[in-house]
C-alpha atoms as a PDB file:
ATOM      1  CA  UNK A   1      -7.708  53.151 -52.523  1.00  0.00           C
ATOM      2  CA  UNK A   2      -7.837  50.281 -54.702  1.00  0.00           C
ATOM      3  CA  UNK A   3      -4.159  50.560 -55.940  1.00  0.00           C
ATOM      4  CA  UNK A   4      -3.148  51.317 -52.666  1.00  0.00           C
ATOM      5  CA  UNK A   5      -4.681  48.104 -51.055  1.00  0.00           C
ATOM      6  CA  UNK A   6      -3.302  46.127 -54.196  1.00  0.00           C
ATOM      7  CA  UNK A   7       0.172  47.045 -52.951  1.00  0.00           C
ATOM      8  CA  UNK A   8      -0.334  44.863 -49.388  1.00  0.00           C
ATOM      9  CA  UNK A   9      -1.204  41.915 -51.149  1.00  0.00           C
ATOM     10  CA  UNK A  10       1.407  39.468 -50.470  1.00  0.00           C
ATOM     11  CA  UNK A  11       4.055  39.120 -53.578  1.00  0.00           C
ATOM     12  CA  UNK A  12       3.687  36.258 -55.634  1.00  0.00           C
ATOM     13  CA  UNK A  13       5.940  33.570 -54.883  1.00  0.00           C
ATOM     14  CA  UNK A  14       9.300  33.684 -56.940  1.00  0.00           C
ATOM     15  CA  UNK A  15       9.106  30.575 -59.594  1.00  0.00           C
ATOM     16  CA  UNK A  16      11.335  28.023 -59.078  1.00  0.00           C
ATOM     17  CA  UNK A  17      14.858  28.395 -60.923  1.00  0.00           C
ATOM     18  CA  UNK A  18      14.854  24.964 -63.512  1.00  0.00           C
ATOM     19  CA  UNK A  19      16.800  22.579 -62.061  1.00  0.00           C
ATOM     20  CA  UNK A  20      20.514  21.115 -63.925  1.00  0.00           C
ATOM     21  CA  UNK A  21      20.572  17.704 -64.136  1.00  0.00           C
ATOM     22  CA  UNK A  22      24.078  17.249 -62.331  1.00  0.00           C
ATOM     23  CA  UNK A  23      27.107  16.267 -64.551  1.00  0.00           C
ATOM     24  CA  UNK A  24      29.228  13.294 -63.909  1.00  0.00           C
ATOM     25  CA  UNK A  25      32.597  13.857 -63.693  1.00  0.00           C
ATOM     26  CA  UNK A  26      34.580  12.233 -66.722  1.00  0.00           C
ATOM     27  CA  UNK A  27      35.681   8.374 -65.906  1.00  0.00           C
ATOM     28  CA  UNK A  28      39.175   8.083 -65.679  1.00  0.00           C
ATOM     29  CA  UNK A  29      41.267   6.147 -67.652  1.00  0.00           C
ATOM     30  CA  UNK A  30      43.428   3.836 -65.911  1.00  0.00           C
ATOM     31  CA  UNK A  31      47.076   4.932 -65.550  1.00  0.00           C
ATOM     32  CA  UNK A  32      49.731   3.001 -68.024  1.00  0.00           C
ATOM     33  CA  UNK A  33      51.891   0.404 -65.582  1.00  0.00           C
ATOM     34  CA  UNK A  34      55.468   1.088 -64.666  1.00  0.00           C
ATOM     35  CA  UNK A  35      57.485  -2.276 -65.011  1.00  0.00           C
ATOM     36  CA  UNK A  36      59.279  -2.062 -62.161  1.00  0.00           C
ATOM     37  CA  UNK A  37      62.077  -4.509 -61.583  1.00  0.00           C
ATOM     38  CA  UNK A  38      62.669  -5.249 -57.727  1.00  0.00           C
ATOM     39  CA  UNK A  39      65.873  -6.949 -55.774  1.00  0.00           C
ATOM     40  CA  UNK A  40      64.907  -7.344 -52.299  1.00  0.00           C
ATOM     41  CA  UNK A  41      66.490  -9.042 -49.169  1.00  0.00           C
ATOM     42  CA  UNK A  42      64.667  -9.213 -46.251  1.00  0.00           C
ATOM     43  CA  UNK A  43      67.653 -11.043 -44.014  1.00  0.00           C
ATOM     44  CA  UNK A  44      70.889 -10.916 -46.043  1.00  0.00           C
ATOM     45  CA  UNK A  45      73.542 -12.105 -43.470  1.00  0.00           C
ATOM     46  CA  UNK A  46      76.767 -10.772 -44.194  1.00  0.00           C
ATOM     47  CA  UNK A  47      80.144 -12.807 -42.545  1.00  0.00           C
ATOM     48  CA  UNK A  48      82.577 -10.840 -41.167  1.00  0.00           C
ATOM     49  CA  UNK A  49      85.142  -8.668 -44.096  1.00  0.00           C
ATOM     50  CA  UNK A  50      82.783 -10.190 -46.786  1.00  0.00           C
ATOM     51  CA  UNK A  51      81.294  -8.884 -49.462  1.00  0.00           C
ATOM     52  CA  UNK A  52      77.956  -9.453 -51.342  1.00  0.00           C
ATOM     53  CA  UNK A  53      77.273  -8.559 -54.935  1.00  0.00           C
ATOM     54  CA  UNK A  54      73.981  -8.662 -56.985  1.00  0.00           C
ATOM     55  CA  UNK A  55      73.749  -7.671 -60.793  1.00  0.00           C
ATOM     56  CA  UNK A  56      70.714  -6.063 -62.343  1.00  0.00           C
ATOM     57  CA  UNK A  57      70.162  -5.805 -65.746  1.00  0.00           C
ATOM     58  CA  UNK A  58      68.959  -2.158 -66.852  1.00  0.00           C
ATOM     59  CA  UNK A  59      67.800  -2.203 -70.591  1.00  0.00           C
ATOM     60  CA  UNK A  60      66.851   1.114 -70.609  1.00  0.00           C
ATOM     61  CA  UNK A  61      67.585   4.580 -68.589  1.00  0.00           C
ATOM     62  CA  UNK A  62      65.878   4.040 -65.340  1.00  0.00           C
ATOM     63  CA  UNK A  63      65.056   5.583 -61.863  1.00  0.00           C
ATOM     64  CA  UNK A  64      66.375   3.440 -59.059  1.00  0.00           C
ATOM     65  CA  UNK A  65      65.740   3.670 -55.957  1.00  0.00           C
ATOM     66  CA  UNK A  66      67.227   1.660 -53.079  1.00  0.00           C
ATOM     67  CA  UNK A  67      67.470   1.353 -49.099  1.00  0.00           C
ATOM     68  CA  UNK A  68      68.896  -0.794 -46.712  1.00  0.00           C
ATOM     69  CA  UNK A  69      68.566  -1.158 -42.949  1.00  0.00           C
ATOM     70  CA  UNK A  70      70.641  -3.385 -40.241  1.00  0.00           C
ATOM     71  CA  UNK A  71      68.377  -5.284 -38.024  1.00  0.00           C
ATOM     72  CA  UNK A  72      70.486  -5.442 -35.009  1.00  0.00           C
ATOM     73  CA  UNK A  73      70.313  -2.244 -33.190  1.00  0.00           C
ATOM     74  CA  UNK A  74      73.918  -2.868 -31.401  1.00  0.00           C
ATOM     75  CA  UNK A  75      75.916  -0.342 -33.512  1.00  0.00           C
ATOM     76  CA  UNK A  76      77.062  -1.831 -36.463  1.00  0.00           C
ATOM     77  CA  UNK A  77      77.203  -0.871 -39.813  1.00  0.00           C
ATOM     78  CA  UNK A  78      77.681  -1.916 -43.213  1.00  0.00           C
ATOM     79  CA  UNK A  79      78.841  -0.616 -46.820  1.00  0.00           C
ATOM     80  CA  UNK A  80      77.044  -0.099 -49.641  1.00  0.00           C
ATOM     81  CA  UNK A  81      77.656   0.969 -52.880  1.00  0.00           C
ATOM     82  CA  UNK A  82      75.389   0.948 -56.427  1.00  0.00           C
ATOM     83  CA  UNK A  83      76.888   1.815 -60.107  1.00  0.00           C
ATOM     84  CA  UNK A  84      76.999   0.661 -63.501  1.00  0.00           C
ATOM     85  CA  UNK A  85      79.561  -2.734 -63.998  1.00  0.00           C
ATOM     86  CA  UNK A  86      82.798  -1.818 -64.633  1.00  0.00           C
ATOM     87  CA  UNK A  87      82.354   1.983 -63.583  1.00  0.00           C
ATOM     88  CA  UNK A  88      82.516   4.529 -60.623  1.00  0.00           C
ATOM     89  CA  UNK A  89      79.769   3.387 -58.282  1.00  0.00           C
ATOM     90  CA  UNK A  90      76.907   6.490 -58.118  1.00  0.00           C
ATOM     91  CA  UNK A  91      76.069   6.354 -54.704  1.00  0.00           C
ATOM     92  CA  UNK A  92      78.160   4.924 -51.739  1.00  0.00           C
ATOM     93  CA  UNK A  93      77.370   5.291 -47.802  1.00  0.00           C
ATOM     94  CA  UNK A  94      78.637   3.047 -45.133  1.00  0.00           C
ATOM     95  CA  UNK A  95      75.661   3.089 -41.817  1.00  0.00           C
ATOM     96  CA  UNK A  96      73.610   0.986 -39.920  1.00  0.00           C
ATOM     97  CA  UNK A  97      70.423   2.419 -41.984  1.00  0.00           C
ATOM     98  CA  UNK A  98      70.199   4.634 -45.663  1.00  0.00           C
ATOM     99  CA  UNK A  99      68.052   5.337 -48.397  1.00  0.00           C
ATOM    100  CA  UNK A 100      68.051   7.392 -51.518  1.00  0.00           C
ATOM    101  CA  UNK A 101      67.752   7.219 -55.667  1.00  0.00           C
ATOM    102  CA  UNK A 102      69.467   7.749 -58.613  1.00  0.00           C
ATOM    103  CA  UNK A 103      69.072   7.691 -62.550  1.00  0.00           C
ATOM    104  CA  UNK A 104      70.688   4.762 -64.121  1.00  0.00           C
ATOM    105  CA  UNK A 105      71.488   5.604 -67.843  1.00  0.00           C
ATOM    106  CA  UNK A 106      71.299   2.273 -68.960  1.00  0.00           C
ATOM    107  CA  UNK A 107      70.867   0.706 -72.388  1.00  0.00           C
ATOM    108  CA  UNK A 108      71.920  -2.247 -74.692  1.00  0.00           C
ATOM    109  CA  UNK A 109      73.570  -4.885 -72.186  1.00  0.00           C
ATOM    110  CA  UNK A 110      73.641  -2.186 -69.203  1.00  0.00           C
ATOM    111  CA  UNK A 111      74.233  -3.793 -66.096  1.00  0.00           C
ATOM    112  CA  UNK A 112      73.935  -2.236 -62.416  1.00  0.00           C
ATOM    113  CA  UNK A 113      75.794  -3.801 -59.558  1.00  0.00           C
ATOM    114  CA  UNK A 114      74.698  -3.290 -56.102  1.00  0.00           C
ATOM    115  CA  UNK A 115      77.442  -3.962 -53.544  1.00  0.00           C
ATOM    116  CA  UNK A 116      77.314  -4.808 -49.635  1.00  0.00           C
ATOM    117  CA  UNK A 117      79.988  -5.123 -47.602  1.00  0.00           C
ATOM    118  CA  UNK A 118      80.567  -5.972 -43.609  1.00  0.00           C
ATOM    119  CA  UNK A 119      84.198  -4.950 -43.759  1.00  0.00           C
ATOM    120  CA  UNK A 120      83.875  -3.211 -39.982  1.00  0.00           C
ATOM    121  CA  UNK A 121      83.040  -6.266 -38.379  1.00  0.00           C
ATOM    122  CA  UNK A 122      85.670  -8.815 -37.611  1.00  0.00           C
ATOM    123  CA  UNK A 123      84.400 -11.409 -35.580  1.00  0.00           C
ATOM    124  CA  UNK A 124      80.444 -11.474 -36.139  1.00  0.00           C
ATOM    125  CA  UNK A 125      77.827 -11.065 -39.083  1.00  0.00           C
ATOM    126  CA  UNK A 126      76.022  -8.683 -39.467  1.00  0.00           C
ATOM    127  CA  UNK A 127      72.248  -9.268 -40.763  1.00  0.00           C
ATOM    128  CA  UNK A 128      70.728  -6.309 -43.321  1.00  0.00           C
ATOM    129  CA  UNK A 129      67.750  -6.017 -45.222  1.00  0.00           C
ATOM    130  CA  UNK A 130      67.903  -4.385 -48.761  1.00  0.00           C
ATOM    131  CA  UNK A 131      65.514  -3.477 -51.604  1.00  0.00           C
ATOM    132  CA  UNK A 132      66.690  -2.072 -54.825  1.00  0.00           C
ATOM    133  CA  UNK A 133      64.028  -1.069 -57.693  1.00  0.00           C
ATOM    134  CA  UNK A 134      64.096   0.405 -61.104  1.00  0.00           C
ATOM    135  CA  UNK A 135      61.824   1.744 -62.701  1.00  0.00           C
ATOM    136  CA  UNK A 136      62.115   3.086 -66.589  1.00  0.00           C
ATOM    137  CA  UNK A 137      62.118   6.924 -67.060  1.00  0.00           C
ATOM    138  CA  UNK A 138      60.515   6.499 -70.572  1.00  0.00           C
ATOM    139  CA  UNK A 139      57.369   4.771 -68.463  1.00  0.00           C
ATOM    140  CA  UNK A 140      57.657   7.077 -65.330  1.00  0.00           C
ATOM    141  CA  UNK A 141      57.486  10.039 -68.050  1.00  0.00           C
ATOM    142  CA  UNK A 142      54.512   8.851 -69.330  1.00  0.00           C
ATOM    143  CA  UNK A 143      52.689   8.126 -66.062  1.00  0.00           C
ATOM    144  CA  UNK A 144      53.613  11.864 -65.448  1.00  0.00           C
ATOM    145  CA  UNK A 145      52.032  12.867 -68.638  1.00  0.00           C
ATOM    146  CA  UNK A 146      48.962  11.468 -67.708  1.00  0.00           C
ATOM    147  CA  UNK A 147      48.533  12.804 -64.361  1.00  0.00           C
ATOM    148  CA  UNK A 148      48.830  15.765 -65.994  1.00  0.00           C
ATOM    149  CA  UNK A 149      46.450  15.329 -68.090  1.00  0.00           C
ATOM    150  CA  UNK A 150      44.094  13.515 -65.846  1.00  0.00           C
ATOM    151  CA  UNK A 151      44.415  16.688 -63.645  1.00  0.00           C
ATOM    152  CA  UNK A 152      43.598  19.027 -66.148  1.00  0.00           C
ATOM    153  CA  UNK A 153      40.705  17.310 -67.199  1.00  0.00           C
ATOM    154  CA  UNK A 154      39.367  17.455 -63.685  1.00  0.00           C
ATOM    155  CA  UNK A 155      39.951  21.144 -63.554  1.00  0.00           C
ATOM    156  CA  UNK A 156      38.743  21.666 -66.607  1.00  0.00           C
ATOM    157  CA  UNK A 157      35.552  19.670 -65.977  1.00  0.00           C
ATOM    158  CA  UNK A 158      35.255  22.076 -62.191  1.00  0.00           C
ATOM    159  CA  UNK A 159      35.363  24.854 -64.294  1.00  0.00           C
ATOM    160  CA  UNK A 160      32.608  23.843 -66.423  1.00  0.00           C
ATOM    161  CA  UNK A 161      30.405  23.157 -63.459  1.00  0.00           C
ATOM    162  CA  UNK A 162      30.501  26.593 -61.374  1.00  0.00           C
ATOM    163  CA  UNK A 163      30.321  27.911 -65.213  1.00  0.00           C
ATOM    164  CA  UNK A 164      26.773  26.736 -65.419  1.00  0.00           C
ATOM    165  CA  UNK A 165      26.579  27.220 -61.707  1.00  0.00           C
ATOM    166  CA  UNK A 166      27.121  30.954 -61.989  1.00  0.00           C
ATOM    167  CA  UNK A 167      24.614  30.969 -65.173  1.00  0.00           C
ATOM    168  CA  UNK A 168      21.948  29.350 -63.207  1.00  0.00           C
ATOM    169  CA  UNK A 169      22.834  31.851 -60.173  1.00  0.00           C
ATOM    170  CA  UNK A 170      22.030  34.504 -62.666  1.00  0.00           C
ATOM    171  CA  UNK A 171      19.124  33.355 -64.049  1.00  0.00           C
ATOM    172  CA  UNK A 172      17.379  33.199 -60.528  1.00  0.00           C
ATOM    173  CA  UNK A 173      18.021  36.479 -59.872  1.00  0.00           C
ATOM    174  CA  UNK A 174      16.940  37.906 -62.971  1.00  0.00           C
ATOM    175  CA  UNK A 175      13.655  36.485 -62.477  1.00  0.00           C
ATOM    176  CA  UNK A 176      13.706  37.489 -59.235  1.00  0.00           C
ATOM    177  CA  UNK A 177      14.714  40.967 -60.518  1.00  0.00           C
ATOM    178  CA  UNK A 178      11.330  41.305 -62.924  1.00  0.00           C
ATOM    179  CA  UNK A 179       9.317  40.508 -59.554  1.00  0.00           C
ATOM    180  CA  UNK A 180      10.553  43.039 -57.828  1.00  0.00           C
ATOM    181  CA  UNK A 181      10.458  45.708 -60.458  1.00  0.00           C
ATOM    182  CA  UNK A 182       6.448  44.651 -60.494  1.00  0.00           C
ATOM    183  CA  UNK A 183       6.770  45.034 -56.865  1.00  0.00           C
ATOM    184  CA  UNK A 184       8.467  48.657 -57.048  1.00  0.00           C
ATOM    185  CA  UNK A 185       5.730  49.954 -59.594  1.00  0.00           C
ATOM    186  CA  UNK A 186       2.932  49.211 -57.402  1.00  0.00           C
ATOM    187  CA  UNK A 187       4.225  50.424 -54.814  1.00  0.00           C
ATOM    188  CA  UNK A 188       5.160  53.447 -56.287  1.00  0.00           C
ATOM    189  CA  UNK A 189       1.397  53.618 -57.735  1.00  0.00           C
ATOM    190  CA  UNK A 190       0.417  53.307 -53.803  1.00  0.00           C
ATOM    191  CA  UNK A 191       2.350  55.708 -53.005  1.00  0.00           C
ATOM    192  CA  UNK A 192       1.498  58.522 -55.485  1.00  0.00           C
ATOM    193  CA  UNK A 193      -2.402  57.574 -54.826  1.00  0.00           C
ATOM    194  CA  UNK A 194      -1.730  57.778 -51.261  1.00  0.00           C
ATOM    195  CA  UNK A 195      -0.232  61.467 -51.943  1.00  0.00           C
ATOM    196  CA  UNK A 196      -3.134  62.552 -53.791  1.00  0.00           C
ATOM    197  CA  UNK A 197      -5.410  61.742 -51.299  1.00  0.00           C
ATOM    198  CA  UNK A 198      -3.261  63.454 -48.559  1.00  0.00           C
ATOM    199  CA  UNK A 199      -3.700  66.206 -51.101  1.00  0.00           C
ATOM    200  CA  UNK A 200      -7.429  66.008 -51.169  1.00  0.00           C
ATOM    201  CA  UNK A 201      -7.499  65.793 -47.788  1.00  0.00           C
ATOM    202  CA  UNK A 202      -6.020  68.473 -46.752  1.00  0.00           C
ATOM    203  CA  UNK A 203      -7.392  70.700 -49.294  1.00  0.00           C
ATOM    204  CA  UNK A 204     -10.927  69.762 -47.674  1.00  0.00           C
ATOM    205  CA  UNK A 205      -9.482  70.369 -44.220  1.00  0.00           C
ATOM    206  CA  UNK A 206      -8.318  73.757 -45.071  1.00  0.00           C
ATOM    207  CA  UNK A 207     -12.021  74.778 -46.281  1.00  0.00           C
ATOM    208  CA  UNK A 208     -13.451  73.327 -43.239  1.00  0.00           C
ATOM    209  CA  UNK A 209     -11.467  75.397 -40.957  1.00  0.00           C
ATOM    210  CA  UNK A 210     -11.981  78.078 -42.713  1.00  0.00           C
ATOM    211  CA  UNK A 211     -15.870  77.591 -42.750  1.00  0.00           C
ATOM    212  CA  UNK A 212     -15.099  76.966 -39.041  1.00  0.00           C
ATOM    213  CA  UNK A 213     -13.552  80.191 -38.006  1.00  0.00           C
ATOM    214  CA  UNK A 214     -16.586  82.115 -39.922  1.00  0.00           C
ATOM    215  CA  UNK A 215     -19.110  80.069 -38.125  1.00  0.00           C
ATOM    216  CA  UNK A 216     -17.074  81.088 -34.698  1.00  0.00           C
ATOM    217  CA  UNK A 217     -17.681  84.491 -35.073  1.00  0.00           C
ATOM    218  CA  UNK A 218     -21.242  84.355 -36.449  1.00  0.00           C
ATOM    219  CA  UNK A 219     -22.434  82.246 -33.118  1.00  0.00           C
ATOM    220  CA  UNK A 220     -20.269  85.062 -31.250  1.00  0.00           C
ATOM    221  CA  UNK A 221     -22.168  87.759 -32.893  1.00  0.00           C
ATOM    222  CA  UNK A 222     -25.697  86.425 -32.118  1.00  0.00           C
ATOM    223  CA  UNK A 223     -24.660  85.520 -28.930  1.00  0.00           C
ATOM    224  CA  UNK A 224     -23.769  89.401 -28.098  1.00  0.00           C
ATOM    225  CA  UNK A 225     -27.129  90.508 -29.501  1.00  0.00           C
ATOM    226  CA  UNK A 226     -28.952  87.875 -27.425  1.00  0.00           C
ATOM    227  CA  UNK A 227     -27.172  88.911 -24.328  1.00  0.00           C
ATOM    228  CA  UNK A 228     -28.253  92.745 -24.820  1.00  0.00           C
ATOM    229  CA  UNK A 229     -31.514  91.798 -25.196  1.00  0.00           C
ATOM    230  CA  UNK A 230     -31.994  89.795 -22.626  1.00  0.00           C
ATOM    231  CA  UNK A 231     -30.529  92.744 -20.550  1.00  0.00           C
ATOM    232  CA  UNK A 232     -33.239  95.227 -22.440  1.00  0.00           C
ATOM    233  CA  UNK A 233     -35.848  93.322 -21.511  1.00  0.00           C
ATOM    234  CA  UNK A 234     -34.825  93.599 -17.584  1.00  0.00           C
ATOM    235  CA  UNK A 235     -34.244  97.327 -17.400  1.00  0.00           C
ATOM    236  CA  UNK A 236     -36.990  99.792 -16.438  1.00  0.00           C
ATOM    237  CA  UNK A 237     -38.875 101.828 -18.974  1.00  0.00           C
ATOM    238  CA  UNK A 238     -36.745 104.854 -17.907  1.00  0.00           C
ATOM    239  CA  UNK A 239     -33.252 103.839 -18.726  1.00  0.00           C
ATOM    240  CA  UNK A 240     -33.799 102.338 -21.985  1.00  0.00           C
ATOM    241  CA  UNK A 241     -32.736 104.160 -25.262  1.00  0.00           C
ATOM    242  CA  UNK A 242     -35.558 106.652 -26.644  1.00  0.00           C
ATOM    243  CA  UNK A 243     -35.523 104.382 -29.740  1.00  0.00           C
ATOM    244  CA  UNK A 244     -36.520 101.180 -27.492  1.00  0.00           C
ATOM    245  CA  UNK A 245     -38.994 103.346 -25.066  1.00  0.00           C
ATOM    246  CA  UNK A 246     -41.132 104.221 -27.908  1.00  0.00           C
ATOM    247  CA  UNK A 247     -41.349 100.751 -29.169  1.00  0.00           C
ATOM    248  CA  UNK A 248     -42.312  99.699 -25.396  1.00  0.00           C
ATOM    249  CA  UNK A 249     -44.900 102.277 -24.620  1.00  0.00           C
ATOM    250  CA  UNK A 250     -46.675 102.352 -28.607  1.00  0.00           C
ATOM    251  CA  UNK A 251     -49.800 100.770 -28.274  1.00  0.00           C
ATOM    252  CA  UNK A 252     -50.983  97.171 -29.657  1.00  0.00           C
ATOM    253  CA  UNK A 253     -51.866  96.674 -32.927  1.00  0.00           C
ATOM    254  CA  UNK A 254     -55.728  95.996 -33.105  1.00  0.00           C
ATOM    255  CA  UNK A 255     -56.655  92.707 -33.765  1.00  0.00           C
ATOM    256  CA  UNK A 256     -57.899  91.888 -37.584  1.00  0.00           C
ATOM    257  CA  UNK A 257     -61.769  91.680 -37.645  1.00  0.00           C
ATOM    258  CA  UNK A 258     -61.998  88.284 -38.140  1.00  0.00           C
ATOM    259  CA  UNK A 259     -60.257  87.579 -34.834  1.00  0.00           C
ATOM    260  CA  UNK A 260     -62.725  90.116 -33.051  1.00  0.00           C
ATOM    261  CA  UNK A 261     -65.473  88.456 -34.905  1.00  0.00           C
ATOM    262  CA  UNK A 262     -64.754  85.161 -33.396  1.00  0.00           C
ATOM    263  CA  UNK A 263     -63.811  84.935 -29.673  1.00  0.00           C
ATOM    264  CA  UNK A 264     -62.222  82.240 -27.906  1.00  0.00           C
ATOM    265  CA  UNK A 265     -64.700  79.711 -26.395  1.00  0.00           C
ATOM    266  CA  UNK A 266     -64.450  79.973 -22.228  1.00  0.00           C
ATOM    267  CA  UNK A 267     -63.934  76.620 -21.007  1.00  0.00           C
ATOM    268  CA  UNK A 268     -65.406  74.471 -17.980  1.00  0.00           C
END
């Protein structure tokens, strides 16, 4: 009884897990600077059959990128063109609107020429806005490099933390695990104690029953010889059994002498 009442007591609360002092993710470093060189016109006006050139001086290979857009919306168009001086331009397109890029190989007195023309118009100028920027591969390389690395730093850093997320996951439920298994053995311990006592009990029930059942018959017995004596005692002299007629018609025994000696007193 006492192991199984100890088994609904409540279970004892579950420690809790040691908390991680949080990690800060690592500071990043600032990213290296592209020099970018930038030609921009925000209202180049263009006469009508001319031509506008603007040199850029590329000391080293370089990304350029360029666009250019016509601010009236009536149609017209102008030509464009961008290439190293004194060779095939790279990129040409003749529209109202156009953007795009290209890889200037540049070097030692390199020199790009970007080239606008308003050769379709005869009669009126034409107003465009242009931008034209280079940037150095060398520099855009290593800004590339270091995103990379920045990147895998930060993966490498989430990594770390479910890492010692999981192990702290684990630990709580390995000390939740040695509660239980206290948990299963007294139950278990319960249990068997309950069993032995259901055992016990009905050993003791089979003995009572069976005490029961001879009891049943004994009361059944005496109560068939009180009944036939009862029904002896009502029947006349002449029908009873010669064994019970001689003990009803044998004379009384004679009293001892001392209760002859001493009579009852009569009263009042």
């Amino acid at each position: 009884e006492a192991v199984a009442a100890a088994s609904f007591a409540p279970p004892p609360a579950l420690s809790p897990a040691p908390t991680r002092t949080a990690r800060q993710p690592p500071e990043l470093a600032a990213e290296p600077e592209v020099e970018a060189q930038r030609w921009a016109a925000t209202a180049l006006s263009l006469a009508p059959g001319a031509t506008f050139e603007v040199p850029i001086f590329v000391p080293e290979p370089s990304r350029c990128r360029y666009s250019f857009t016509v601010a009236a919306a009536d149609g017209s168009v102008v030509g464009f063109s961008i290439g190293l001086l004194g060779m095939k331009p790279q990129a040409t397109a003749r529209a109202a609107q156009h953007d795009g890029e290209i890889e200037v190989p540049g070097g030692v007195g390199g020199m790009l020429v970007v080239t606008l023309d308003n050769n379709n118009s005869m009669f009126s100028n034409t107003v465009v806005a242009c931008e034209v920027v280079t940037e150095p591969l060398s520099q855009l390389a290593a800004v590339s490099r270091f995103r990379e690395r920045q990147l895998l730093r930060h993966n490498l850093f989430q990594a770390q933390e479910e890492l010692a997320a999981q192990d702290d996951a684990l630990a709580a439920i390995a000390a939740e695990e040695v509660v239980l298994q206290d948990e299963l053995e007294k139950a278990q311990a319960a249990v068997e104690a309950a069993a032995q006592r259901i055992a016990a009990n009905s050993a003791r029930g089979s003995a009572v029953e069976t005490r029961k059942c001879e009891l049943q018959d004994e009361v059944r017995a005496l109560q068939a010889g009180v009944g036939k004596m009862l029904w002896e005692a009502t029947q006349p002299p002449a029908l009873l059994p010669p064994h019970r007629l001689s003990l009803a018609l044998s004379p009384p025994l004679p009293l001892s002498p001392s209760a002859s000696a001493s009579p009852l007193p009569l009263r009042g």
